[in-house]
C-alpha atoms as a PDB file:
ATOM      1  CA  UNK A   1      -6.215  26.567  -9.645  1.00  0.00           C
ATOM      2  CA  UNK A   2      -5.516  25.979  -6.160  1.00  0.00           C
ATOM      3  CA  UNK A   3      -3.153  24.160  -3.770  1.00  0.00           C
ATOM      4  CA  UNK A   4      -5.403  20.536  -3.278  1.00  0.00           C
ATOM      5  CA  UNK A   5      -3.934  17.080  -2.204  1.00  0.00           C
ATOM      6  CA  UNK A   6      -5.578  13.509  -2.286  1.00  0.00           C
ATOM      7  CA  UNK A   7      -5.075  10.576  -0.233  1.00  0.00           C
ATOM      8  CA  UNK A   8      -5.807   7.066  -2.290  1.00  0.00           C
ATOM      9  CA  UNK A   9      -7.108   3.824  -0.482  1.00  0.00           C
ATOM     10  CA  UNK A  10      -3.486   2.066  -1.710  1.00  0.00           C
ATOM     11  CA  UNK A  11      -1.604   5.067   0.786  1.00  0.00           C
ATOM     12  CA  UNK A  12      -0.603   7.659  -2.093  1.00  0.00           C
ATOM     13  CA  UNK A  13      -0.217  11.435  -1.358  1.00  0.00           C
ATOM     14  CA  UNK A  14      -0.513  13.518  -4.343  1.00  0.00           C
ATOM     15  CA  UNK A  15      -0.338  17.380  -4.331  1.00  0.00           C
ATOM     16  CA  UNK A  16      -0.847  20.016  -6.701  1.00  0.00           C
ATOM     17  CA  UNK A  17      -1.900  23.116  -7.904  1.00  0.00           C
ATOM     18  CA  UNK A  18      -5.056  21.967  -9.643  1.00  0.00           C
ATOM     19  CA  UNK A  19      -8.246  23.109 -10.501  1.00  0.00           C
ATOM     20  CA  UNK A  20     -10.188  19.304  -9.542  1.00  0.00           C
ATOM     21  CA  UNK A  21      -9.105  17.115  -7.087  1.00  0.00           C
ATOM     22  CA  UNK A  22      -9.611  14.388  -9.094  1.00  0.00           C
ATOM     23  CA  UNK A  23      -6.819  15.855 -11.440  1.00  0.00           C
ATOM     24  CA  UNK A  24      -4.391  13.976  -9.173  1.00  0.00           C
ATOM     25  CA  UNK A  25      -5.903  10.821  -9.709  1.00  0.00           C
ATOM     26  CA  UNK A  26      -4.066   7.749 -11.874  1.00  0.00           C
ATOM     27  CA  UNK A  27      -6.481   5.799 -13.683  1.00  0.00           C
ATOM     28  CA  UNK A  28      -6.896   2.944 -11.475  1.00  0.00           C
ATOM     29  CA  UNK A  29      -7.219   5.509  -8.232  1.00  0.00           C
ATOM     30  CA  UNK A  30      -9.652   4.986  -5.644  1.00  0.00           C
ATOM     31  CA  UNK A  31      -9.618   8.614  -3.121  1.00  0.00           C
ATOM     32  CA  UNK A  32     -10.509   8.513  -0.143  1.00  0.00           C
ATOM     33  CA  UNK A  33     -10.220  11.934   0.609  1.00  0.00           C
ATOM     34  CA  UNK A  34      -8.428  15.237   0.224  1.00  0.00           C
ATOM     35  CA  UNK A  35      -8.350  18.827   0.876  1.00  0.00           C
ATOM     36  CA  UNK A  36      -6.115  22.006   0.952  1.00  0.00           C
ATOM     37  CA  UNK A  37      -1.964  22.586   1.762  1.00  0.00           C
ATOM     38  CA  UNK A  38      -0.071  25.118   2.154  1.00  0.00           C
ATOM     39  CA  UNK A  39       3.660  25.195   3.155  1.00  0.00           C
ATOM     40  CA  UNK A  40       4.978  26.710   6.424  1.00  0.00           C
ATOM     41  CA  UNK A  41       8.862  27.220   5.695  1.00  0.00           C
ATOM     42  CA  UNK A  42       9.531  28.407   9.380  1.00  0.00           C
ATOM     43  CA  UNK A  43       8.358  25.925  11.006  1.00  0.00           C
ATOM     44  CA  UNK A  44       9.373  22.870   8.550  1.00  0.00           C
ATOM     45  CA  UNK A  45       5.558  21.892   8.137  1.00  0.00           C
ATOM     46  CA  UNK A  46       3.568  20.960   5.728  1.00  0.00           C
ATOM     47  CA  UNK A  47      -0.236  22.164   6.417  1.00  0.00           C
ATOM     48  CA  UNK A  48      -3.204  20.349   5.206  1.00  0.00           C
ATOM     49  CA  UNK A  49      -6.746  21.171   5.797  1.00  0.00           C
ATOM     50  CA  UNK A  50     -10.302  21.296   4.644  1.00  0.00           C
ATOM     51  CA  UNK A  51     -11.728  18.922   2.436  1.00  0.00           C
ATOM     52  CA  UNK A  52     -12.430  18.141  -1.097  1.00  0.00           C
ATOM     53  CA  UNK A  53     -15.867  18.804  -3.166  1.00  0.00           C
ATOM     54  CA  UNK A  54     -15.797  15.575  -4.664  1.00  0.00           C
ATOM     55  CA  UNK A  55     -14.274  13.322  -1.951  1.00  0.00           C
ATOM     56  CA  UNK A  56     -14.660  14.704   1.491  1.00  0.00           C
ATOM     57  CA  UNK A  57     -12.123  15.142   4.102  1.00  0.00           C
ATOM     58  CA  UNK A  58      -9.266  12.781   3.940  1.00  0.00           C
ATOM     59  CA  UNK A  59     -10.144   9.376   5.749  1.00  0.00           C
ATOM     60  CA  UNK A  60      -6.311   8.658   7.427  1.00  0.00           C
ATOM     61  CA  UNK A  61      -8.022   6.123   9.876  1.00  0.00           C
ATOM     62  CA  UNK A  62      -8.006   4.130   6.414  1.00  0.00           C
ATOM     63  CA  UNK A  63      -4.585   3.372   6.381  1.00  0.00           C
ATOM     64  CA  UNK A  64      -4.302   3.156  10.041  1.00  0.00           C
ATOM     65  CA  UNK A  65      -6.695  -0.023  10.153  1.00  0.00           C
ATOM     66  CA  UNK A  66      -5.562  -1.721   7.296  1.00  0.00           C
ATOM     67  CA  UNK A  67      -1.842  -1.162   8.380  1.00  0.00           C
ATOM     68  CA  UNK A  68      -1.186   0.638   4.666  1.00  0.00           C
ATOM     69  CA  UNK A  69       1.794   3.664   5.007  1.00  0.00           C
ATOM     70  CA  UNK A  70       0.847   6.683   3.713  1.00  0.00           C
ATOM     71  CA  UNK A  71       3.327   6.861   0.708  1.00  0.00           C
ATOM     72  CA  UNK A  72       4.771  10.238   0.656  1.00  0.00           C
ATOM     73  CA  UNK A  73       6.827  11.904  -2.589  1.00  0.00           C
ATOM     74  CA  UNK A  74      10.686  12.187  -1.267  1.00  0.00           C
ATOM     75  CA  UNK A  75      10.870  15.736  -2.012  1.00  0.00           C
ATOM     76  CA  UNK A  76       8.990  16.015   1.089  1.00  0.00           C
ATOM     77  CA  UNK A  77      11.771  14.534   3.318  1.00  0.00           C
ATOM     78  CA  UNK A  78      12.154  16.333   6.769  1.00  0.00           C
ATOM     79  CA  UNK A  79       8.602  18.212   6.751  1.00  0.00           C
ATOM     80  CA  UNK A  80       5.960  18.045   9.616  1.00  0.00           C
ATOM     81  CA  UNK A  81       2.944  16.902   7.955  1.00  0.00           C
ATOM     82  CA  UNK A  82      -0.407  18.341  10.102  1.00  0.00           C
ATOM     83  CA  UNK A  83      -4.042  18.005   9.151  1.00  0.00           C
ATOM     84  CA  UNK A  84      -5.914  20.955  10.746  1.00  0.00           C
ATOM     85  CA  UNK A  85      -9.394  20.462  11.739  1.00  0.00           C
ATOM     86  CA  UNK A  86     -11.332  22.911  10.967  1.00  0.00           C
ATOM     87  CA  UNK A  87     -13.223  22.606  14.290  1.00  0.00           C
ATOM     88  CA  UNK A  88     -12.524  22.862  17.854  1.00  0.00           C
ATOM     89  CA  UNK A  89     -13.379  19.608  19.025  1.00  0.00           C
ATOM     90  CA  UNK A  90     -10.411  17.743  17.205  1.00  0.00           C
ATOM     91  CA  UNK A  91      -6.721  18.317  17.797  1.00  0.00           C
ATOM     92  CA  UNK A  92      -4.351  18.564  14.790  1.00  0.00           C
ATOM     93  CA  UNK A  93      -3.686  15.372  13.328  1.00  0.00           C
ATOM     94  CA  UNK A  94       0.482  14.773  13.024  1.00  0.00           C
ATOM     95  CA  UNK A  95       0.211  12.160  10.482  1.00  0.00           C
ATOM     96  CA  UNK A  96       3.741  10.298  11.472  1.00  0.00           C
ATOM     97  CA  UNK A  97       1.941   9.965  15.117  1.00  0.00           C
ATOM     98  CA  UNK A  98      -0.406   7.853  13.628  1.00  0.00           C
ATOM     99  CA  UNK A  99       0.646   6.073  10.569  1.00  0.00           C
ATOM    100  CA  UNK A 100       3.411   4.899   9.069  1.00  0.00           C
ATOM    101  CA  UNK A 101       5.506   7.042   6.644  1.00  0.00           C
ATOM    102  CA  UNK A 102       6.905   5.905   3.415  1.00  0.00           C
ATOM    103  CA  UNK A 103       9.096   8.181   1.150  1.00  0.00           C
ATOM    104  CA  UNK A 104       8.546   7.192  -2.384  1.00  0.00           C
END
């Protein structure tokens, strides 16, 4: 089991300890993308990074495009959400800088 989220092509975030990625899938699911998170309770942020076996790293530019929010679970109200590259050639990606947040 481990700490994995998804992104779907309809704007869903799903987290979860699970062993698969694809165990946070609904039937009906496309992913297109996921990785890793962890929670940073000092700083108010919730840390993603890496990307998933099945589905590669998250594809946010997605949602950007097609103008889709990324629909985020309400319990997550009031957190920083930050992709990490694990490179460094890209900067951190602060998803409300680039797409629109929805708390669902």
């Amino acid at each position: 089991m481990a700490q994995k989220f998804i992104i779907t092509q309809a704007g869903y975030f799903r987290l979860g300890d699970v062993s698969m990625h694809k165990d946070l899938l609904l039937p009906g699911d496309e992913c297109i993308g996921g990785g890793l998170y962890q929670f940073d309770y000092v700083n108010a942020c919730l840390l993603l990074d890496g990307r998933s076996y099945d589905f590669g790293a998250p594809r946010w530019h997605f949602l950007g495009e097609d103008g889709i929010s990324l629909k985020v679970p309400a319990a997550y109200r009031g957190l920083r959400i930050k992709y990490c590259y694990n490179n460094h050639y890209d900067e951190d990606y602060i998803l409300a800088e680039h797409l629109k947040i929805e708390y669902v």
